[in-house]
Protein backbone atom coordinates (compact mmCIF):
# COMPACT_ATOMS: atom_id res chain seq x y z
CA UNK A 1 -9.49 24.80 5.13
CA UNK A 2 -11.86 22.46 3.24
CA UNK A 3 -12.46 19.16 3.93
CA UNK A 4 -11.19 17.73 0.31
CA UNK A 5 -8.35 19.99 1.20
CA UNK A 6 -7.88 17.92 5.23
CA UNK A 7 -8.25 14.66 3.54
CA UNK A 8 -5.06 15.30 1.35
CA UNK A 9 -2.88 16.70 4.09
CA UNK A 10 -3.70 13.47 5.89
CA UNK A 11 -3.36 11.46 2.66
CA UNK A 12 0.51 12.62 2.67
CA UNK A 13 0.50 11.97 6.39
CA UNK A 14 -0.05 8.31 5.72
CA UNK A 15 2.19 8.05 2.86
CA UNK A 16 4.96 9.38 4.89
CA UNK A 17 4.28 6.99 7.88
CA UNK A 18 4.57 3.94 4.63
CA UNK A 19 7.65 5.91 3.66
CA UNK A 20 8.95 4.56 6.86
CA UNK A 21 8.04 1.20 6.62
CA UNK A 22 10.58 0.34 4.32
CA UNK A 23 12.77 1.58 7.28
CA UNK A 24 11.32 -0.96 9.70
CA UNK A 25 11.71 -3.54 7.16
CA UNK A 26 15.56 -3.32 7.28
CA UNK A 27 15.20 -4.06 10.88
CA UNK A 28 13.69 -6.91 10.86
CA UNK A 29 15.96 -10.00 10.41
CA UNK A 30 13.03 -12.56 9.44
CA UNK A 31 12.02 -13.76 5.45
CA UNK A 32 9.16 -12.00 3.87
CA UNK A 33 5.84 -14.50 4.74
CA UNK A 34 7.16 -14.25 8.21
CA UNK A 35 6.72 -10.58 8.34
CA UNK A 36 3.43 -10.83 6.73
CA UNK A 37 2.13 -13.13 8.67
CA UNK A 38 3.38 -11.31 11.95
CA UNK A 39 2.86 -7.61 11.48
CA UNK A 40 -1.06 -8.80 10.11
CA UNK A 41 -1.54 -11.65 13.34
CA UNK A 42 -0.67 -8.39 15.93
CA UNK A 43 -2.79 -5.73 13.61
CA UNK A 44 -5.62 -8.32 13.75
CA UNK A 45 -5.03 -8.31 17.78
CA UNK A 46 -4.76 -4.66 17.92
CA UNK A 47 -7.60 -4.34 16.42
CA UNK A 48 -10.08 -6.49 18.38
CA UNK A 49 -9.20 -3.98 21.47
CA UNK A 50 -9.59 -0.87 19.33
CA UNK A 51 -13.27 -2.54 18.15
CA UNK A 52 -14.31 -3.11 21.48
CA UNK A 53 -12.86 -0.11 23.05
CA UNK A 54 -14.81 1.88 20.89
CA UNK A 55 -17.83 -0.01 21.22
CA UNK A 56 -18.41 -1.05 17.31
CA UNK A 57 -19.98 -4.01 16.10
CA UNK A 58 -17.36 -6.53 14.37
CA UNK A 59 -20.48 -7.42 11.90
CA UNK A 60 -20.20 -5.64 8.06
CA UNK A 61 -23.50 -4.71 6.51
CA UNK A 62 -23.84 -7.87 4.92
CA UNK A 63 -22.04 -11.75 3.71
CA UNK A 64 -21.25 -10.03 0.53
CA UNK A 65 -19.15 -7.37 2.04
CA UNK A 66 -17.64 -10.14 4.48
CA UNK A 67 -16.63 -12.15 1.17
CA UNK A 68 -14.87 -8.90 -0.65
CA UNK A 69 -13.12 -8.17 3.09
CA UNK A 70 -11.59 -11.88 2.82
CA UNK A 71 -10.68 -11.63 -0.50
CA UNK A 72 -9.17 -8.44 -0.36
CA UNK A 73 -7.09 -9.91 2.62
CA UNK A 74 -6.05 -12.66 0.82
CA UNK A 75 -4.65 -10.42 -2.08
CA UNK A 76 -3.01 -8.08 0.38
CA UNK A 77 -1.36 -11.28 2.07
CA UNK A 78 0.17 -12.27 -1.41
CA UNK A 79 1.18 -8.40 -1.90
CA UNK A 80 2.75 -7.85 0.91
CA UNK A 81 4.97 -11.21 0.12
CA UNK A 82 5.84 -10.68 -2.70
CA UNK A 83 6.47 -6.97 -2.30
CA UNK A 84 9.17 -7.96 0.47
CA UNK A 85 10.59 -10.86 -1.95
CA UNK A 86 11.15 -8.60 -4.46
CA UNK A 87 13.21 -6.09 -2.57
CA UNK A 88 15.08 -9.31 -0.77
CA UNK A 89 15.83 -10.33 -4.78
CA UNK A 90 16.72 -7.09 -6.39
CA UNK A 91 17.29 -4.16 -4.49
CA UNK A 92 14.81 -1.56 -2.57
CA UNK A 93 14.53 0.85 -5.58
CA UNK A 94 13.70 -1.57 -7.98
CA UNK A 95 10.84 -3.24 -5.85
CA UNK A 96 9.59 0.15 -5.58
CA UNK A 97 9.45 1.31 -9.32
CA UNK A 98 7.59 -1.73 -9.77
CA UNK A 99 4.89 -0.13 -7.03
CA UNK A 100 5.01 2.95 -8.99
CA UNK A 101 2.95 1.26 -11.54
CA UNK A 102 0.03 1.26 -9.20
CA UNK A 103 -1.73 4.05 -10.35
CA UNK A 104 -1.24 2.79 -14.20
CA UNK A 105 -3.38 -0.63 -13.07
CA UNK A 106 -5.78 1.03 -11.29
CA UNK A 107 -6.89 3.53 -14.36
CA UNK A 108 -7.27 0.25 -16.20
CA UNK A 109 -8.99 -1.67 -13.50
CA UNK A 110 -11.09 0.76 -11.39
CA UNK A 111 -13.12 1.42 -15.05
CA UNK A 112 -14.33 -2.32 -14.91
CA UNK A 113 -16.12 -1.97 -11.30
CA UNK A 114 -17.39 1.53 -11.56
CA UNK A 115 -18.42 0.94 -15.19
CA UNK A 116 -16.99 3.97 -16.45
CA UNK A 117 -14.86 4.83 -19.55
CA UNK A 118 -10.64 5.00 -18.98
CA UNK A 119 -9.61 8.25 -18.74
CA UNK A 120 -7.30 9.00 -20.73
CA UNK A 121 -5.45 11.67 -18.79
CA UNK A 122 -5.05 8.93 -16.01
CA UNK A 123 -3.40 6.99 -17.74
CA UNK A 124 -1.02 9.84 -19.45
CA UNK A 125 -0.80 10.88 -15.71
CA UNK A 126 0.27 7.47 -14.31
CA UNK A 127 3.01 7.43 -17.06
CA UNK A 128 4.81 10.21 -15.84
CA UNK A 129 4.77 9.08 -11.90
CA UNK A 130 6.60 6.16 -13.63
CA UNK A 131 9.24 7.88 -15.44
CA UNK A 132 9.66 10.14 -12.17
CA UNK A 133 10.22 6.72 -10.36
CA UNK A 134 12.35 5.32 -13.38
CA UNK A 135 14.52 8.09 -13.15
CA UNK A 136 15.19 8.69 -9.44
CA UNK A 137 16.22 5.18 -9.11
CA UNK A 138 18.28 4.32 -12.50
CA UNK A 139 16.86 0.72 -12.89
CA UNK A 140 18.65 -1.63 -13.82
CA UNK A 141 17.38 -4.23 -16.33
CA UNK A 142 19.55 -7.11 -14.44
CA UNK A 143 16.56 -7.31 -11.72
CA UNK A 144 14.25 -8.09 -14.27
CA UNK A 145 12.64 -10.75 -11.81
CA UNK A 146 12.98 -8.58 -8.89
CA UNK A 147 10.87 -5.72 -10.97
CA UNK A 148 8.09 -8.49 -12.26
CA UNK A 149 6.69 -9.45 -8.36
CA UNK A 150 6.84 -5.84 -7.88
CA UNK A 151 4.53 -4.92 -10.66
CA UNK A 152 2.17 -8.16 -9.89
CA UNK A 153 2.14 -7.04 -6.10
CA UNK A 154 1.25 -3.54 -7.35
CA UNK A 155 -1.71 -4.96 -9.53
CA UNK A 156 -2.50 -6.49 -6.16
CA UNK A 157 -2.84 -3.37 -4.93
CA UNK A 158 -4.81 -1.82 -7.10
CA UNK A 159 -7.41 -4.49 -6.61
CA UNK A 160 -7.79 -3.99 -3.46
CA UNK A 161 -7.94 -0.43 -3.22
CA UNK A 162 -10.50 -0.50 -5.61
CA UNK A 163 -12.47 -3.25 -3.68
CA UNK A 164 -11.73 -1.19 -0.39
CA UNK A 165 -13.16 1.86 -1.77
CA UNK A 166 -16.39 0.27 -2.13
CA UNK A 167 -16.47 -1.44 0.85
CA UNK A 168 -16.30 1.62 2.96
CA UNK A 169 -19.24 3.03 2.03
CA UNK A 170 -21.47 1.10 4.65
CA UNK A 171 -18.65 -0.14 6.85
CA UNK A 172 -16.50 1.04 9.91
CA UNK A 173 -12.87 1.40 8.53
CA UNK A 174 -11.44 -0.62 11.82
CA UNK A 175 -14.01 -3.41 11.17
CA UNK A 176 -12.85 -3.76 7.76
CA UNK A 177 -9.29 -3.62 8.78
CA UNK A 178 -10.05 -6.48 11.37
CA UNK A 179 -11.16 -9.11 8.55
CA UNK A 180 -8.63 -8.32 5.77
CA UNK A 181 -5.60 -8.55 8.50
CA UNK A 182 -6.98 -11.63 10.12
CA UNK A 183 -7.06 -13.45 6.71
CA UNK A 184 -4.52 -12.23 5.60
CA UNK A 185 -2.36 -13.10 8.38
CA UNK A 186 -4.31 -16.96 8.28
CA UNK A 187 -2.66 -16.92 4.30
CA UNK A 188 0.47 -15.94 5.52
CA UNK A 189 0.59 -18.71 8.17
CA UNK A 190 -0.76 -21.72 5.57
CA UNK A 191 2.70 -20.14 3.52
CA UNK A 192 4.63 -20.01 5.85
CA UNK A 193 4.20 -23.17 7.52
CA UNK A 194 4.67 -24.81 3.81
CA UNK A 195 8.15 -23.14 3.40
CA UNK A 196 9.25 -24.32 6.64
CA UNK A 197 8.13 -27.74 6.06
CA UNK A 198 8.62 -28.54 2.36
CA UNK A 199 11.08 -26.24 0.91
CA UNK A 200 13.87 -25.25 3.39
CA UNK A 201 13.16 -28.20 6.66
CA UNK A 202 14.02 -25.63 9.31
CA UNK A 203 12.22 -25.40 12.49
CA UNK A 204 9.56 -23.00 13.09
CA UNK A 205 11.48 -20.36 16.03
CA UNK A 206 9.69 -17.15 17.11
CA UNK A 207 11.07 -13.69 16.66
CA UNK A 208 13.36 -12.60 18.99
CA UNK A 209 13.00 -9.69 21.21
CA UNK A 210 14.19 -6.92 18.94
CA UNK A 211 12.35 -8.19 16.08
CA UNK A 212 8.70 -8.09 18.44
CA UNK A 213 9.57 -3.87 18.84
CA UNK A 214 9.73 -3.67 15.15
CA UNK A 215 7.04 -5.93 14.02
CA UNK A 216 4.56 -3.99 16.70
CA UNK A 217 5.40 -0.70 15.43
CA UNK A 218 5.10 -1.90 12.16
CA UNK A 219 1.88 -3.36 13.02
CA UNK A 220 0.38 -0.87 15.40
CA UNK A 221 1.24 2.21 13.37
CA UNK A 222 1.97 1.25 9.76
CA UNK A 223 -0.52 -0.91 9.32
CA UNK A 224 -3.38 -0.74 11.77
CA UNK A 225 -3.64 3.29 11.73
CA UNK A 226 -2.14 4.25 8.11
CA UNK A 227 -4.26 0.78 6.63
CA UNK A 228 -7.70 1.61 8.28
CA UNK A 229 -7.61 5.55 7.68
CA UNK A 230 -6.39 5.35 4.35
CA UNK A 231 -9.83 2.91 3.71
CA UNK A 232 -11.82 5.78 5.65
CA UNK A 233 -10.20 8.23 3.04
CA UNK A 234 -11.88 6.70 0.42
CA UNK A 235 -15.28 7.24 1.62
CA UNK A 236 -14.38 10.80 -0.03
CA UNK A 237 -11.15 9.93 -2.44
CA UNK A 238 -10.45 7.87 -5.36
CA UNK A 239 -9.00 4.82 -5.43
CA UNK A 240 -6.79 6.32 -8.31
CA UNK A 241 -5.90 9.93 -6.60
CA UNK A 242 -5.02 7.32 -3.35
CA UNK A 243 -3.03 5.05 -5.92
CA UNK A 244 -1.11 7.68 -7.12
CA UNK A 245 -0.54 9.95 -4.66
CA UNK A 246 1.23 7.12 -2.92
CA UNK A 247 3.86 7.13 -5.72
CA UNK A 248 5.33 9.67 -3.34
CA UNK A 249 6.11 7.05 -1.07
CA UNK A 250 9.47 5.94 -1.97
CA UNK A 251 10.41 9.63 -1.99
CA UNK A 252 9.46 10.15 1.56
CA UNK A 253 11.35 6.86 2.39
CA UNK A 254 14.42 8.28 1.10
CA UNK A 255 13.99 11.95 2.71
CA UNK A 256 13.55 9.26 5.62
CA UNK A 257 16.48 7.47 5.33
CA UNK A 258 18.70 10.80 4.68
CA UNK A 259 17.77 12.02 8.08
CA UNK A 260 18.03 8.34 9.84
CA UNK A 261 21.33 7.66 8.06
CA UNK A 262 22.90 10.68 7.03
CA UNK A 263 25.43 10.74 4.61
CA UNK A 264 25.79 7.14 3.67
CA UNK A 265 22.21 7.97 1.62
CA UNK A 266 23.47 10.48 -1.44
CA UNK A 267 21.14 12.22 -3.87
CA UNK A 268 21.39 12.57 -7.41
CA UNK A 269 20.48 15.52 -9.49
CA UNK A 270 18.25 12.29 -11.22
CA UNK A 271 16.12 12.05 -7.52
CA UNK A 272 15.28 15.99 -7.91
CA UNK A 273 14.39 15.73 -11.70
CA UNK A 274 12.03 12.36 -11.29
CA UNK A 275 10.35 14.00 -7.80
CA UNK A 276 9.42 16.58 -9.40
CA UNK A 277 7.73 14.61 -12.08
CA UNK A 278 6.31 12.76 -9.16
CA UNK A 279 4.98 15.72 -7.54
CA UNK A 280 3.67 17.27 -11.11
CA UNK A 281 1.51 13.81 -11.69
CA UNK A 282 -0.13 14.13 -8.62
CA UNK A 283 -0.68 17.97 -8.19
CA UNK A 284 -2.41 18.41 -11.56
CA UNK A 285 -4.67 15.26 -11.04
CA UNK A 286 -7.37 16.91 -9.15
CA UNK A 287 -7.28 20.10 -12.29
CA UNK A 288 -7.55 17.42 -14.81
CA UNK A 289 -9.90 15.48 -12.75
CA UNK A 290 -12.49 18.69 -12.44
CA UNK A 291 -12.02 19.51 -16.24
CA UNK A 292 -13.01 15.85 -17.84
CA UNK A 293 -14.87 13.84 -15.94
CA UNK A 294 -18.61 14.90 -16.92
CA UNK A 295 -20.25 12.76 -13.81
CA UNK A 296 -18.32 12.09 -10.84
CA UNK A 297 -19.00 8.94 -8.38
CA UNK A 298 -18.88 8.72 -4.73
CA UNK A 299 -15.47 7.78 -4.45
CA UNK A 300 -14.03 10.24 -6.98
CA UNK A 301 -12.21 13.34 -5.22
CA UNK A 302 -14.46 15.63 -5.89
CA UNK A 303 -18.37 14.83 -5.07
């Protein structure tokens, strides 16, 4: 087995553990920034012991790396809120066709850094993850601002993936982990305390116990592991094969749910039709990808 060929297994691997996420979410009785801001504060922890466990330096090769970690925590703070908002306003499926437009922003916006031309196959290819999405989940038009922080969280995300895929060629994935949790967790916090304060006047209460055993396995597992091996990943994958691979996400959080919940979750011949548009998108990338791209970089999928 190759090494391109490990990397993808373990791609899936990840997306299955985010699958779950959306799980975990349901658990947790506590708004959106307060999720943020605790399942980033306990990565951030979690990660000073894995650091220093493993002996690493917490220094990045140099200020302008430190800069694109911060910035790329501050985006994935304002992702990650509005990503929850827009499922607490709409409905799970429609927060997550939004996501499914990932991939679509990041063959727009990964051209810009790399300086190379849009491929035009990308593009076609992100298309048809969407109308996968669109059709296992029926959207409804009524969600309309539900669907709209959805698709600005997934331009988020695209940015930093992008910015991530850069800054992992001369840093340790756990170091760069460490500085985009521990801003964005510091973003989270500044929100936070400004709902609490000016906009609903409650009083700031920690989680209770039951929320703490979700919020560290959401930490510890879904975001500390699946967040700093998915940057290692792109030492060696795209930032647009990792985009849209993990359009499969909301199909493994519904295989997920089936098995968790059992037959309250029912599938539609529409789920089987749009995951296997899903699953076409994102096994033909890598053919397409060989074929038309005349000079691969360092963080395309094949090197």
């Amino acid at each position: 087995m190759t090494q391109n060929t490990k990397d993808i297994i373990f791609l899936h691997f990840i997306i299955l553990i985010w699958g779950f996420t959306a799980i975990i979410g349901l658990f947790i009785d506590l708004m959106p920034v307060e999720i943020v801001f605790y399942r980033t504060g306990l990565a951030a922890l979690l990660l000073v012991l894995v650091i220093y466990s493993s002996r690493l330096s917490f220094g990045l090769d140099s200020r302008v790396s430190l800069l694109k970690a911060i910035i790329v925590g501050l985006l994935m703070s304002v992702h990650w809120v509005l990503f929850f908002l827009s499922a607490k306003i709409s409905t799970a499926s429609v927060c997550l066709v939004g996501m499914a437009t990932t991939s679509f922003w990041t063959s727009i916006i990964e051209p810009m850094f790399f300086d190379k031309k849009i491929q035009g196959f990308e593009i076609f290819l992100s298309l048809i993850a969407v109308l996968g999405i669109l059709i296992v989940f029926n959207m409804e038009i009524d969600y309309f601002k539900g669907l709209l922080f959805a698709m600005i969280a997934a331009i988020l995300a695209a940015l930093f993936s992008i910015i991530n895929a850069d800054l992992t060629k001369k840093n340790n994935h756990f170091v760069i982990t460490f500085y985009e949790m521990i801003t964005a967790s510091a973003l989270a916090g500044i929100m936070m305390l400004f709902y609490f304060y000016f906009i609903s006047y409650k009083s700031f209460a920690l989680p209770g116990t039951k929320n703490w055993f979700w919020l560290f396995i959401l930490s510890s597992i879904c975001t500390v592991f699946a967040m700093s091996y998915s940057i290692k990943l792109m030492k060696r994958l795209s930032a647009f094969f990792v985009n849209l691979t993990v359009n499969l996400e909301p199909i493994y959080g519904i295989i997920l749910a089936l098995l968790i919940f059992g037959e309250q979750e029912q599938m539609s011949v529409g789920f089987y039709i749009g995951t296997g548009l899903i699953l076409l998108s994102v096994l033909i990338y890598p053919l397409l990808n060989k074929k038309y791209k005349r000079k691969p970089l360092e963080t395309d999928i094949f090197r």
